[in-house]
N, C-alpha and C. Protein backbone atom coordinates (compact mmCIF):
# COMPACT_ATOMS: atom_id res chain seq x y z
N UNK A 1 10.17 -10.42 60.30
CA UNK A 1 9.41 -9.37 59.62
C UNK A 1 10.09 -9.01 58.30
N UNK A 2 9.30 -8.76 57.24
CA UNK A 2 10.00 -8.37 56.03
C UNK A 2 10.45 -7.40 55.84
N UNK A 3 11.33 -6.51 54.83
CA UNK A 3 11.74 -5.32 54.53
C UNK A 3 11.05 -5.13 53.22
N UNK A 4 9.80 -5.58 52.46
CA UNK A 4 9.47 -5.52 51.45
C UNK A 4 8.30 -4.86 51.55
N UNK A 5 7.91 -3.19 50.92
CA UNK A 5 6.64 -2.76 51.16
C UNK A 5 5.65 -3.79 51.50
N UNK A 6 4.59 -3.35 52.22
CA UNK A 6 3.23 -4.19 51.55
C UNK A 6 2.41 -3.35 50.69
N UNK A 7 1.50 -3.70 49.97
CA UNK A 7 0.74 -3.27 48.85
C UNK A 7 -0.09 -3.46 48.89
N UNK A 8 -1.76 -2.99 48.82
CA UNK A 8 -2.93 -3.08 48.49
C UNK A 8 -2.80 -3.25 47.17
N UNK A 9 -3.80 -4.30 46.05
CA UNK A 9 -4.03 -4.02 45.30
C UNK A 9 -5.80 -4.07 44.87
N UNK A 10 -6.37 -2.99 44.21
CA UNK A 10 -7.36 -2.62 44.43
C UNK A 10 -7.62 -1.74 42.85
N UNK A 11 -8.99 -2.14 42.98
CA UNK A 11 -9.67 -1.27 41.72
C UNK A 11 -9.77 0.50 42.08
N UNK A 12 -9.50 1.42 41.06
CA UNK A 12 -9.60 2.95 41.25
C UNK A 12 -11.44 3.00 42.05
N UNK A 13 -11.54 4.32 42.48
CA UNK A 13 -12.99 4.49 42.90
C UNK A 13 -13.08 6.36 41.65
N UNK A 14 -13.98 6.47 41.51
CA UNK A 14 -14.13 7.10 40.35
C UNK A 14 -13.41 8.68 40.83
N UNK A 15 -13.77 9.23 42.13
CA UNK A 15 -13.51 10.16 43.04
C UNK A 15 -11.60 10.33 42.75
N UNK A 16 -11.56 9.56 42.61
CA UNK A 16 -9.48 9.49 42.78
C UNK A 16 -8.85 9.77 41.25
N UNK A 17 -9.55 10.66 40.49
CA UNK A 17 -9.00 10.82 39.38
C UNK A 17 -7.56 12.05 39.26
N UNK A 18 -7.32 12.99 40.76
CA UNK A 18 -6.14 13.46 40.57
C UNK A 18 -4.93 11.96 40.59
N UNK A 19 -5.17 11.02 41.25
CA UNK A 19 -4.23 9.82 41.56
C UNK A 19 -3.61 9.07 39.93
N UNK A 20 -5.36 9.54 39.35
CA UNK A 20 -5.15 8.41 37.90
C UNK A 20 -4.36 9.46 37.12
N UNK A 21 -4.59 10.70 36.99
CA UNK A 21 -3.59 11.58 36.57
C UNK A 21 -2.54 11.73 36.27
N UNK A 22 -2.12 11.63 37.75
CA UNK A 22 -0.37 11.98 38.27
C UNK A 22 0.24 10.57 38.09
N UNK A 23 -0.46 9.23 38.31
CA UNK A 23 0.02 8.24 37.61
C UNK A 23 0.77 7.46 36.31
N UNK A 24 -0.58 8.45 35.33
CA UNK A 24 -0.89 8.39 34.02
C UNK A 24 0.64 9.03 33.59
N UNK A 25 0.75 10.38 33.95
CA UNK A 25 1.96 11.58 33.70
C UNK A 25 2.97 11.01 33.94
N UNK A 26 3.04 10.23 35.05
CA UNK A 26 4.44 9.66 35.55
C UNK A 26 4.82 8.59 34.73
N UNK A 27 3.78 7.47 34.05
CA UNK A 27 3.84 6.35 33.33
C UNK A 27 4.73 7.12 31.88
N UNK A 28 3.90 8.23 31.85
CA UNK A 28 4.73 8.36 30.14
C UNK A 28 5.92 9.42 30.46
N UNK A 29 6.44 9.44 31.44
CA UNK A 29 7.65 10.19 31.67
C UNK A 29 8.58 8.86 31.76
N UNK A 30 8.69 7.76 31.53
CA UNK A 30 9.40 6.23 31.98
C UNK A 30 9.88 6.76 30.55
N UNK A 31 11.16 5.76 30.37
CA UNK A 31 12.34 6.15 29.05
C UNK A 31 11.36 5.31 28.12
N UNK A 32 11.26 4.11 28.61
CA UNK A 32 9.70 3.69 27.25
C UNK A 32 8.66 3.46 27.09
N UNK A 33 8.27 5.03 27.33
CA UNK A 33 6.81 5.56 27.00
C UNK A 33 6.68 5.68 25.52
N UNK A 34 7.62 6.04 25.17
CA UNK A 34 7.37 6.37 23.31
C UNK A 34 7.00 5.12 22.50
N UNK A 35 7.66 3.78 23.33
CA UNK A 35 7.36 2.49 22.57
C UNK A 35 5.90 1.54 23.75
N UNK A 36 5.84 1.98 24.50
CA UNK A 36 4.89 1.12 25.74
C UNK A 36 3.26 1.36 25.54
N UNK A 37 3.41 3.07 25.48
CA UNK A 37 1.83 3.84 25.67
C UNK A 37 1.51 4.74 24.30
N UNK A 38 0.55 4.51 24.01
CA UNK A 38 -0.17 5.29 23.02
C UNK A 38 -0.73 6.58 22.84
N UNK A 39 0.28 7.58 23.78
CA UNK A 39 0.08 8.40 24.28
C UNK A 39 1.67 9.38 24.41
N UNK A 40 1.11 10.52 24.58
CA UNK A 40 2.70 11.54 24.92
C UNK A 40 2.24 12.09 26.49
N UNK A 41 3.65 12.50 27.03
CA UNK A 41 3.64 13.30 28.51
C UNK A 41 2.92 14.88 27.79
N UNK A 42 3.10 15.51 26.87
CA UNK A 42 2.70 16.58 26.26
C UNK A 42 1.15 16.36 26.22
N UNK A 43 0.79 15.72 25.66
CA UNK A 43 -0.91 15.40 24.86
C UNK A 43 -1.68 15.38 26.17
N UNK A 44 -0.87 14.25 27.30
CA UNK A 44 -1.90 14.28 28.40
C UNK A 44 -2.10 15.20 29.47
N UNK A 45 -0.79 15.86 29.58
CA UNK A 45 -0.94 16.76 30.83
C UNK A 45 -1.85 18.11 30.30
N UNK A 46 -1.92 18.45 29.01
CA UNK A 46 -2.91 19.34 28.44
C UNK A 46 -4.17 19.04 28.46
N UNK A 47 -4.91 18.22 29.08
CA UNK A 47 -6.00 17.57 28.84
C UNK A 47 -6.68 18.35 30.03
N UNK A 48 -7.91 18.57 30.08
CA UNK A 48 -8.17 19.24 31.04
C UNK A 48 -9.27 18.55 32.67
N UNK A 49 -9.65 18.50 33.84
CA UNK A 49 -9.46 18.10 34.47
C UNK A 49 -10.88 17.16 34.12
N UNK A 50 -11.68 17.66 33.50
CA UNK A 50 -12.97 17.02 32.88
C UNK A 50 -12.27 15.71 32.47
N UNK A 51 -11.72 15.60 31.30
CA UNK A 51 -11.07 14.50 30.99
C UNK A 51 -10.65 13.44 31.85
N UNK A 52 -10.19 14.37 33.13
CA UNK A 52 -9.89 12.88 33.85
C UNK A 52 -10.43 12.47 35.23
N UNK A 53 -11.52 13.01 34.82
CA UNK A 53 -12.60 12.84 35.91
C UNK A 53 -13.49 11.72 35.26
N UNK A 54 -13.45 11.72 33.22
CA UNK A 54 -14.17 10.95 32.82
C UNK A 54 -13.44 9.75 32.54
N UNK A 55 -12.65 9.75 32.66
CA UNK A 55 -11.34 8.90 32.08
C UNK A 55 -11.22 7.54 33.47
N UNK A 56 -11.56 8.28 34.96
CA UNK A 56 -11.69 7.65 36.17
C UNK A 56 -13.07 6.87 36.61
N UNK A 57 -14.08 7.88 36.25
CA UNK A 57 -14.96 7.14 36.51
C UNK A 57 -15.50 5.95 35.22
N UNK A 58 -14.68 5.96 34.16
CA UNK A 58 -15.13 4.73 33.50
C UNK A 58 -14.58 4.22 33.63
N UNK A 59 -13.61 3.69 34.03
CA UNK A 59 -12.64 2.51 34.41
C UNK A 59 -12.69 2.52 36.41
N UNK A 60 -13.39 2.88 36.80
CA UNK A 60 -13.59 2.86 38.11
C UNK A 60 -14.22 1.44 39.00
N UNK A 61 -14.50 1.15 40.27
CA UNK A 61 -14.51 -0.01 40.78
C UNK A 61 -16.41 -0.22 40.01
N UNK A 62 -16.69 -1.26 40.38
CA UNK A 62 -18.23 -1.66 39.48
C UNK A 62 -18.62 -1.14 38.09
N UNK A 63 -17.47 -0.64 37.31
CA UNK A 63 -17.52 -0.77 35.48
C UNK A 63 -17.25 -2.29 35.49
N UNK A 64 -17.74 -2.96 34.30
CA UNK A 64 -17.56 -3.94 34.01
C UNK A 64 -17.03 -3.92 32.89
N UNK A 65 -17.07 -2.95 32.19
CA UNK A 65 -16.34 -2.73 30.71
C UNK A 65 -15.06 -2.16 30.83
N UNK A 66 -14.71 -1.58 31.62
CA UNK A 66 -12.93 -1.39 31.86
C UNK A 66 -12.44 -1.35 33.36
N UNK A 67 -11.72 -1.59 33.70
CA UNK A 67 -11.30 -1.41 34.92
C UNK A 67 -9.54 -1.01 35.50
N UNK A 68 -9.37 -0.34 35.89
CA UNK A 68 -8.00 0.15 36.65
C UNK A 68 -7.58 -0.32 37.95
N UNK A 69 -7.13 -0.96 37.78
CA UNK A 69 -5.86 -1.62 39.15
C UNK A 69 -5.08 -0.67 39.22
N UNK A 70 -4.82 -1.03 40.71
CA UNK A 70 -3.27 -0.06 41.03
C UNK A 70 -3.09 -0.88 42.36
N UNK A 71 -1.43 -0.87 42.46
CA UNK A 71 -0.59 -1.15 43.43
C UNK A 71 -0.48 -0.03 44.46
N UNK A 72 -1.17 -0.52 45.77
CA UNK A 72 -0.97 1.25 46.39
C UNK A 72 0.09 1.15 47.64
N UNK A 73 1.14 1.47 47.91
CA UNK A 73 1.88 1.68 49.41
C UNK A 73 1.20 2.01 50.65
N UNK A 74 1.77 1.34 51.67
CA UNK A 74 1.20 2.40 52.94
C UNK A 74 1.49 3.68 52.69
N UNK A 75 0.05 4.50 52.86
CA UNK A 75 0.34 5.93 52.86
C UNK A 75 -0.62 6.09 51.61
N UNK A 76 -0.75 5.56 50.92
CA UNK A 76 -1.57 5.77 49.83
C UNK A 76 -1.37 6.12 48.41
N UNK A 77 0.06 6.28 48.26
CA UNK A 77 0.69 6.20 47.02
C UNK A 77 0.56 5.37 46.23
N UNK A 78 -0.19 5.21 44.73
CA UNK A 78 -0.11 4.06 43.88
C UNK A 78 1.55 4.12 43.21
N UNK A 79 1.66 2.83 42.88
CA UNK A 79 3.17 3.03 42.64
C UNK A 79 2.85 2.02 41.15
N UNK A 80 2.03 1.23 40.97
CA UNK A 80 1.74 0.41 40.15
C UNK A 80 0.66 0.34 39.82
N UNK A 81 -0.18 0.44 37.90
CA UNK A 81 -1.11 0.33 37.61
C UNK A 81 -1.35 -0.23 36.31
N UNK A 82 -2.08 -0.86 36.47
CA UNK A 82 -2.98 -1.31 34.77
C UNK A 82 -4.55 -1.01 34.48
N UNK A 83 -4.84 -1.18 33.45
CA UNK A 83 -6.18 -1.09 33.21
C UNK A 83 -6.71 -2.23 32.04
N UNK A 84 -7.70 -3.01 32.41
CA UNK A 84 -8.35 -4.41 31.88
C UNK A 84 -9.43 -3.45 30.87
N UNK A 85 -9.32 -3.60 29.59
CA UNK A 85 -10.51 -3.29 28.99
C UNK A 85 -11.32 -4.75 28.52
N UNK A 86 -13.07 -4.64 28.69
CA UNK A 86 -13.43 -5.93 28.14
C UNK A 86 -13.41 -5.62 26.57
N UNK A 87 -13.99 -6.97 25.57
CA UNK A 87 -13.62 -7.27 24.58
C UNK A 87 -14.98 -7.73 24.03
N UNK A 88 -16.03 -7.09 23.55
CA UNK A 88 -17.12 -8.44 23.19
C UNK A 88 -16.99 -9.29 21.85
N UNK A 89 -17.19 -10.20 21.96
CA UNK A 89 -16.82 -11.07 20.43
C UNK A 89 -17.79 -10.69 19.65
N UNK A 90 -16.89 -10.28 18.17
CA UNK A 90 -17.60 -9.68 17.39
C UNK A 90 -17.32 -8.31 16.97
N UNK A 91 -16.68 -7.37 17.93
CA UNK A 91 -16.64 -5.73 18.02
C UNK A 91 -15.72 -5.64 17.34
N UNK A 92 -15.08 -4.73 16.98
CA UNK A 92 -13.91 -4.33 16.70
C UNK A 92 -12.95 -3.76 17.87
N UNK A 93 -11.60 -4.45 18.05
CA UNK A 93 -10.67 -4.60 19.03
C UNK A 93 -10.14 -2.61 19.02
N UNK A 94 -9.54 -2.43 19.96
CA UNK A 94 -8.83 -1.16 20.32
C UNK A 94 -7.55 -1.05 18.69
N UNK A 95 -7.39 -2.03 18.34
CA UNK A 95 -5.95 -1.87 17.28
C UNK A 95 -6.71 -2.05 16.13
N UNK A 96 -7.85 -2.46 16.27
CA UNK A 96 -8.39 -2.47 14.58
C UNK A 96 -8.79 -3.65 14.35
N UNK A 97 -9.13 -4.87 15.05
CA UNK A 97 -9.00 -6.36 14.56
C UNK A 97 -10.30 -6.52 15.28
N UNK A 98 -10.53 -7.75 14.62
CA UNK A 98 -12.09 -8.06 15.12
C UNK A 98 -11.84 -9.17 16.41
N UNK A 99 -12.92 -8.96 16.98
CA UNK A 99 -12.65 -10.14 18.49
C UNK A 99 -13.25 -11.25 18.22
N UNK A 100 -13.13 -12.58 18.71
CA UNK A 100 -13.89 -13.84 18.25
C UNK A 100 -14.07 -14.34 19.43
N UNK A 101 -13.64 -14.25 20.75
CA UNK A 101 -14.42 -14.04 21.72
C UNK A 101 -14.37 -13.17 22.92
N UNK A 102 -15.17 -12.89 23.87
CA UNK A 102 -15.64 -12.48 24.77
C UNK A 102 -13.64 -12.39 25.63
N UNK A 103 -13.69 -11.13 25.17
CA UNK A 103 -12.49 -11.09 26.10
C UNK A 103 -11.50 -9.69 26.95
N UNK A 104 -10.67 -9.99 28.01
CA UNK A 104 -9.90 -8.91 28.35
C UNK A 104 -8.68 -8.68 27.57
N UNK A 105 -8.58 -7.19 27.63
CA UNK A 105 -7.43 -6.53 26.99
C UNK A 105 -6.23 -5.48 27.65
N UNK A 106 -5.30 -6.06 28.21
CA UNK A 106 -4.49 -5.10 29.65
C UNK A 106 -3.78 -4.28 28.07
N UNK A 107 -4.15 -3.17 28.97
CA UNK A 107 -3.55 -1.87 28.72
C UNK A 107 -2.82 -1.17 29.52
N UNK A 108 -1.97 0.13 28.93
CA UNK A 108 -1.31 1.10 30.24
C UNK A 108 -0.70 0.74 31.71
N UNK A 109 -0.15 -0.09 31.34
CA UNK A 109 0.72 -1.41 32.35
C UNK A 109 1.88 -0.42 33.17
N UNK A 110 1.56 0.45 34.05
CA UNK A 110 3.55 0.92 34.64
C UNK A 110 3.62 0.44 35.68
N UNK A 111 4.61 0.44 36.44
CA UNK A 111 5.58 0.17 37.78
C UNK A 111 6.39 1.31 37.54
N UNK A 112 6.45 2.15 38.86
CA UNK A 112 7.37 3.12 39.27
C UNK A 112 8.79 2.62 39.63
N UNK A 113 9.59 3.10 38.71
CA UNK A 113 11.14 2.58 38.78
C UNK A 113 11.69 2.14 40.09
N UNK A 114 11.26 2.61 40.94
CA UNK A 114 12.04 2.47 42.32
C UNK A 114 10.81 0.99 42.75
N UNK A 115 10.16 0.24 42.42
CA UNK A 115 9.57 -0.72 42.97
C UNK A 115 8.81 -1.65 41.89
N UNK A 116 10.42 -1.38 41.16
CA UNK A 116 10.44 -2.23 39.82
C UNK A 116 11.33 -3.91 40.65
N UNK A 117 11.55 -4.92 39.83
CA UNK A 117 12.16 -6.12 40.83
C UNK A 117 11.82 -6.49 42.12
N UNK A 118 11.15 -6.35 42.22
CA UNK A 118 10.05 -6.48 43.99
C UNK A 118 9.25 -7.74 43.96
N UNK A 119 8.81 -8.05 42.70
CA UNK A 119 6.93 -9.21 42.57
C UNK A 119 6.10 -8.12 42.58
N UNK A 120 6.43 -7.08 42.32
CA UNK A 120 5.02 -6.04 42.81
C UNK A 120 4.44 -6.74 41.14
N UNK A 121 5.10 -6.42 39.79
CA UNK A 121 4.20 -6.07 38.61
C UNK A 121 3.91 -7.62 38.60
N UNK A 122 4.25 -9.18 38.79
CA UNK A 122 3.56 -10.48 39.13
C UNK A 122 2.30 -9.99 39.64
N UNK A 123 2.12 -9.15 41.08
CA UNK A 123 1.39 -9.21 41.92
C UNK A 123 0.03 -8.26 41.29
N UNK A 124 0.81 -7.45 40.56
CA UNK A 124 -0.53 -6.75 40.14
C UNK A 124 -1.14 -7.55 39.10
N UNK A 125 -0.76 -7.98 38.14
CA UNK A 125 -1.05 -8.26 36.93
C UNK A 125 -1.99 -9.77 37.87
N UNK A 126 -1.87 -10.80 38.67
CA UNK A 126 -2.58 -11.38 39.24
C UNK A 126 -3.80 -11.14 39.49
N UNK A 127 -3.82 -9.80 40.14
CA UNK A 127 -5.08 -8.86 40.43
C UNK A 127 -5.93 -8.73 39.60
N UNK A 128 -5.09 -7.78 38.10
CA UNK A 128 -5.73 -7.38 36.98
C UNK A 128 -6.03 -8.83 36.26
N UNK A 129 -5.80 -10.15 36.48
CA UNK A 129 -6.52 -11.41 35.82
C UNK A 129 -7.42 -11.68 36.78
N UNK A 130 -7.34 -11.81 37.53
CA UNK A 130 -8.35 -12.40 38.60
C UNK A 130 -9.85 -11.33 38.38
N UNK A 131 -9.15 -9.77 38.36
CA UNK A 131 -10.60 -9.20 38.09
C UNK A 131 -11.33 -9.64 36.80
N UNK A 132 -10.22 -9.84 35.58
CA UNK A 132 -11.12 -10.52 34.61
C UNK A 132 -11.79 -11.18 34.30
N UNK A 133 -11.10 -12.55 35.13
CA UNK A 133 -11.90 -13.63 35.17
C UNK A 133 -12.92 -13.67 35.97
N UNK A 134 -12.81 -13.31 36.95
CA UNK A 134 -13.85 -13.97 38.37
C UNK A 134 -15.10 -12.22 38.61
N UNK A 135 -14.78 -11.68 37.86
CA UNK A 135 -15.71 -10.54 37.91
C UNK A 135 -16.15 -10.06 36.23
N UNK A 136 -15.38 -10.10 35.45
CA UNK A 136 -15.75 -9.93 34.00
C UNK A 136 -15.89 -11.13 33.52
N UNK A 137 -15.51 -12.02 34.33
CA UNK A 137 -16.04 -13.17 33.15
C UNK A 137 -15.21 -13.75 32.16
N UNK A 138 -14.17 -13.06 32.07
CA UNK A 138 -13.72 -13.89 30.47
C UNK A 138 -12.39 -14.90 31.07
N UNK A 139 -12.74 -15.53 30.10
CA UNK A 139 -11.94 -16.89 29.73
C UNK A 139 -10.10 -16.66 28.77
N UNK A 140 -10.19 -15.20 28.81
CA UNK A 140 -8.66 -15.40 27.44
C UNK A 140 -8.64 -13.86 28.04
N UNK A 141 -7.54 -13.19 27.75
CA UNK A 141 -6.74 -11.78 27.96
C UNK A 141 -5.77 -11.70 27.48
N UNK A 142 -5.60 -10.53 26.52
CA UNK A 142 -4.28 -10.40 25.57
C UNK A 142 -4.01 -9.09 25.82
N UNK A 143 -2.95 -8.98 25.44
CA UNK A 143 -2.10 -7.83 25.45
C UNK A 143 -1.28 -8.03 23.96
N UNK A 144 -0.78 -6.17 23.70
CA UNK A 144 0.13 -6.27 22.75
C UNK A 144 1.29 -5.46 23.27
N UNK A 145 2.27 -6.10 23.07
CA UNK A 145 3.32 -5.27 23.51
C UNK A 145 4.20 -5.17 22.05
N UNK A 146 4.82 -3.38 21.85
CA UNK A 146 5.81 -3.20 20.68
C UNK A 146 7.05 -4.37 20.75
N UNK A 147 7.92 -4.78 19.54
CA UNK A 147 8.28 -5.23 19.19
C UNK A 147 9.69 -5.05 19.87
N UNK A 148 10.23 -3.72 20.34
CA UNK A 148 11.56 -2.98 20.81
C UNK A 148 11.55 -3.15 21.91
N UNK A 149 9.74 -3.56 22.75
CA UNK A 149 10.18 -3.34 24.38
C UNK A 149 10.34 -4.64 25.14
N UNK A 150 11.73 -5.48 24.94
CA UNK A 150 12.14 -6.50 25.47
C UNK A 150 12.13 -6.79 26.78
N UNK A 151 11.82 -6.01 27.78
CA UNK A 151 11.65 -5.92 29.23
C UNK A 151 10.77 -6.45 29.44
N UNK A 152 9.31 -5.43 28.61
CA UNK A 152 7.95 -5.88 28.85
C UNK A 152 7.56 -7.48 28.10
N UNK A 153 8.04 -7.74 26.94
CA UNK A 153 7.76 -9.00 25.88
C UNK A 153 8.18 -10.18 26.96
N UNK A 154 10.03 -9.99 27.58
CA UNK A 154 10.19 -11.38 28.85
C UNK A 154 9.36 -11.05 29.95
N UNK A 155 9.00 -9.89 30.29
CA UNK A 155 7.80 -10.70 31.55
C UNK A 155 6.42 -11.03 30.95
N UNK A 156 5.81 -10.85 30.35
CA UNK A 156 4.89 -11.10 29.55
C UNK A 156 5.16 -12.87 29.43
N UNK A 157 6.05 -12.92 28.78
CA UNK A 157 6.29 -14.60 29.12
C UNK A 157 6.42 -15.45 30.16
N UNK A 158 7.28 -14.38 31.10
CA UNK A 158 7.38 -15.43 32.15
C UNK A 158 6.56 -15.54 32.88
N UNK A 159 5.48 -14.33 32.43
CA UNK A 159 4.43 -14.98 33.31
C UNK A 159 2.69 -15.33 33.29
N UNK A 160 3.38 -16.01 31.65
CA UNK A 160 2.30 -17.00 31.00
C UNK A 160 1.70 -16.74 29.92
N UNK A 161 1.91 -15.47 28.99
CA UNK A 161 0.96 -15.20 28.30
C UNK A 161 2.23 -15.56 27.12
N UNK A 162 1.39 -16.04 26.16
CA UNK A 162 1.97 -16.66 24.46
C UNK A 162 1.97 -15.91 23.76
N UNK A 163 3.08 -15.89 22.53
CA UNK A 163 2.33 -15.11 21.82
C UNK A 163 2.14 -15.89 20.71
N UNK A 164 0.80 -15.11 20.19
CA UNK A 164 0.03 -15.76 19.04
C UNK A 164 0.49 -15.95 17.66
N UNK A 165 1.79 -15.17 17.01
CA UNK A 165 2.28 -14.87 16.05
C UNK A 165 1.43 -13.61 15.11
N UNK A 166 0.75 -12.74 15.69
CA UNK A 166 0.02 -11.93 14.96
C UNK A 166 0.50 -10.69 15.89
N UNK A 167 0.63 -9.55 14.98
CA UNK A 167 0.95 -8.82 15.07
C UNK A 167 0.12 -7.43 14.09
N UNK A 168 0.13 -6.25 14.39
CA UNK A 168 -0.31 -5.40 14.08
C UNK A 168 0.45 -3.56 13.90
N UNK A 169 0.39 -2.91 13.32
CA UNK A 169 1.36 -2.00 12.76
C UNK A 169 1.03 -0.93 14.29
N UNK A 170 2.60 -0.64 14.85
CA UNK A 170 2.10 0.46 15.70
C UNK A 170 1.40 1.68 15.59
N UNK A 171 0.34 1.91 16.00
CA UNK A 171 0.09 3.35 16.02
C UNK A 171 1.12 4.40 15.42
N UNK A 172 0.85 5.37 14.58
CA UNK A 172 2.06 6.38 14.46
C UNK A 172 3.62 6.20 14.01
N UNK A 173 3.81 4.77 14.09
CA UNK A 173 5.00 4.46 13.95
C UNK A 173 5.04 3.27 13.01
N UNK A 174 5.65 3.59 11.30
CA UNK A 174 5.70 2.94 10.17
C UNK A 174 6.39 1.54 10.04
N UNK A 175 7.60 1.83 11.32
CA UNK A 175 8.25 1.09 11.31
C UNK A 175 8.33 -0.12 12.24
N UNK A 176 7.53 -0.01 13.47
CA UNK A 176 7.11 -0.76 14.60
C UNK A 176 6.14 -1.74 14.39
N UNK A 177 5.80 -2.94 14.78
CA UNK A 177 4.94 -3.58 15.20
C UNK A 177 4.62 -4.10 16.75
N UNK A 178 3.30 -3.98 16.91
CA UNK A 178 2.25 -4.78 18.44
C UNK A 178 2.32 -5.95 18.00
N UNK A 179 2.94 -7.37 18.96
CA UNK A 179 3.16 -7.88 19.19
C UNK A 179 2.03 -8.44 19.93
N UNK A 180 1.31 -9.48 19.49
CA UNK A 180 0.04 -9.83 20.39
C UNK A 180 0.28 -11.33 20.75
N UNK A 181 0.01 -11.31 22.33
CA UNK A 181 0.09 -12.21 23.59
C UNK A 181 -1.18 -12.24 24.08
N UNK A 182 -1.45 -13.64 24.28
CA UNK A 182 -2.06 -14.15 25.39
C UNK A 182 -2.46 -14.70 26.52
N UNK A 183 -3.23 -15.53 27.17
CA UNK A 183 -3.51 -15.70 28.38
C UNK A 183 -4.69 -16.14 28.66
N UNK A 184 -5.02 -17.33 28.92
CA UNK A 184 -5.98 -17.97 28.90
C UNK A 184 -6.48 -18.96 30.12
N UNK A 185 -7.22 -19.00 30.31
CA UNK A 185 -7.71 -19.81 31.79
C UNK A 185 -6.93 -20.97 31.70
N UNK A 186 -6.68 -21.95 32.62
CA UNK A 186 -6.46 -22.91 32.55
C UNK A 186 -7.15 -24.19 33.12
């Protein structure tokens, strides 16, 4: 028998938006939130509960335009989450760039420190491709990760996504660049 949690991994249901919340809060309380998320622990916990009632049910299970994974423990604790936004070719991308095709975009990527080195974030990020592909449809999924967050940039590699050599100015920050990776069917 193992000593290694087991994990559900599973799309949010729109109803569970205190979960996406306290998630969300906990993600930007991590030491690199300032370089990871596009967002402050201040900005979001002021938000009021409307917000994240709307915030849940659009990225909830049967959206096809965004979707939220999470890693959940026995007991029901998510400990791990992302969210897949789609991409239509043609639109204009979340950073400002135009899309050329039909594609996913992982965003808001955490693992809770204590069930960090496990395979849990392999295991999710599996999840969060598989929903892309085999339920959204697309063929390619990128991510950008800042330039400083070397943790996130080597797993990002090791577990398959390239990067393209394009890059884009961080949000808010003059001196930073997004780092854009991909991921593509094979």
């Amino acid at each position: 028998m193992s000593s290694e949690p087991d994990y559900v991994f599973r799309s949010i249901r729109a109803d569970e938006w205190p979960a996406v919340k306290e998630i969300r809060l906990a993600s930007l309380r991590d030491p690199v939130a300032d370089i990871a998320f596009m967002d402050t622990y201040e900005n979001a916990s002021a938000q009021p509960d409307r917000f994240w009632q709307e915030r849940a049910a659009g990225a909830a299970e049967g959206v096809l335009e965004r979707q939220q994974i999470v890693a959940e423990e026995v007991g029901g604790r998510w400990v791990g989450s992302l969210v897949v936004l789609v991409e239509e070719a043609g639109a204009v991308g979340v950073l400002g760039d135009v899309i050329d095709v039909r594609q996913g975009h992982v965003v808001a990527v955490f693992v809770r420190p204590e069930a960090r080195g496990r395979g849990l974030t392999e295991r999710l990020f599996a999840h969060g491709l598989r929903w892309a592909r085999d339920v959204a449809g697309v063929d390619r999924v990128r991510l950008f990760v800042d330039e400083r967050n070397g943790r996130a940039e080597a797993f990002y590699r090791k577990f398959g996504f390239v990067p393209t050599g394009k890059s884009v100015q961080a949000p808010g920050d003059a001196g930073a660049r997004q780092l854009e990776f991909l991921f593509e069917r094979p």
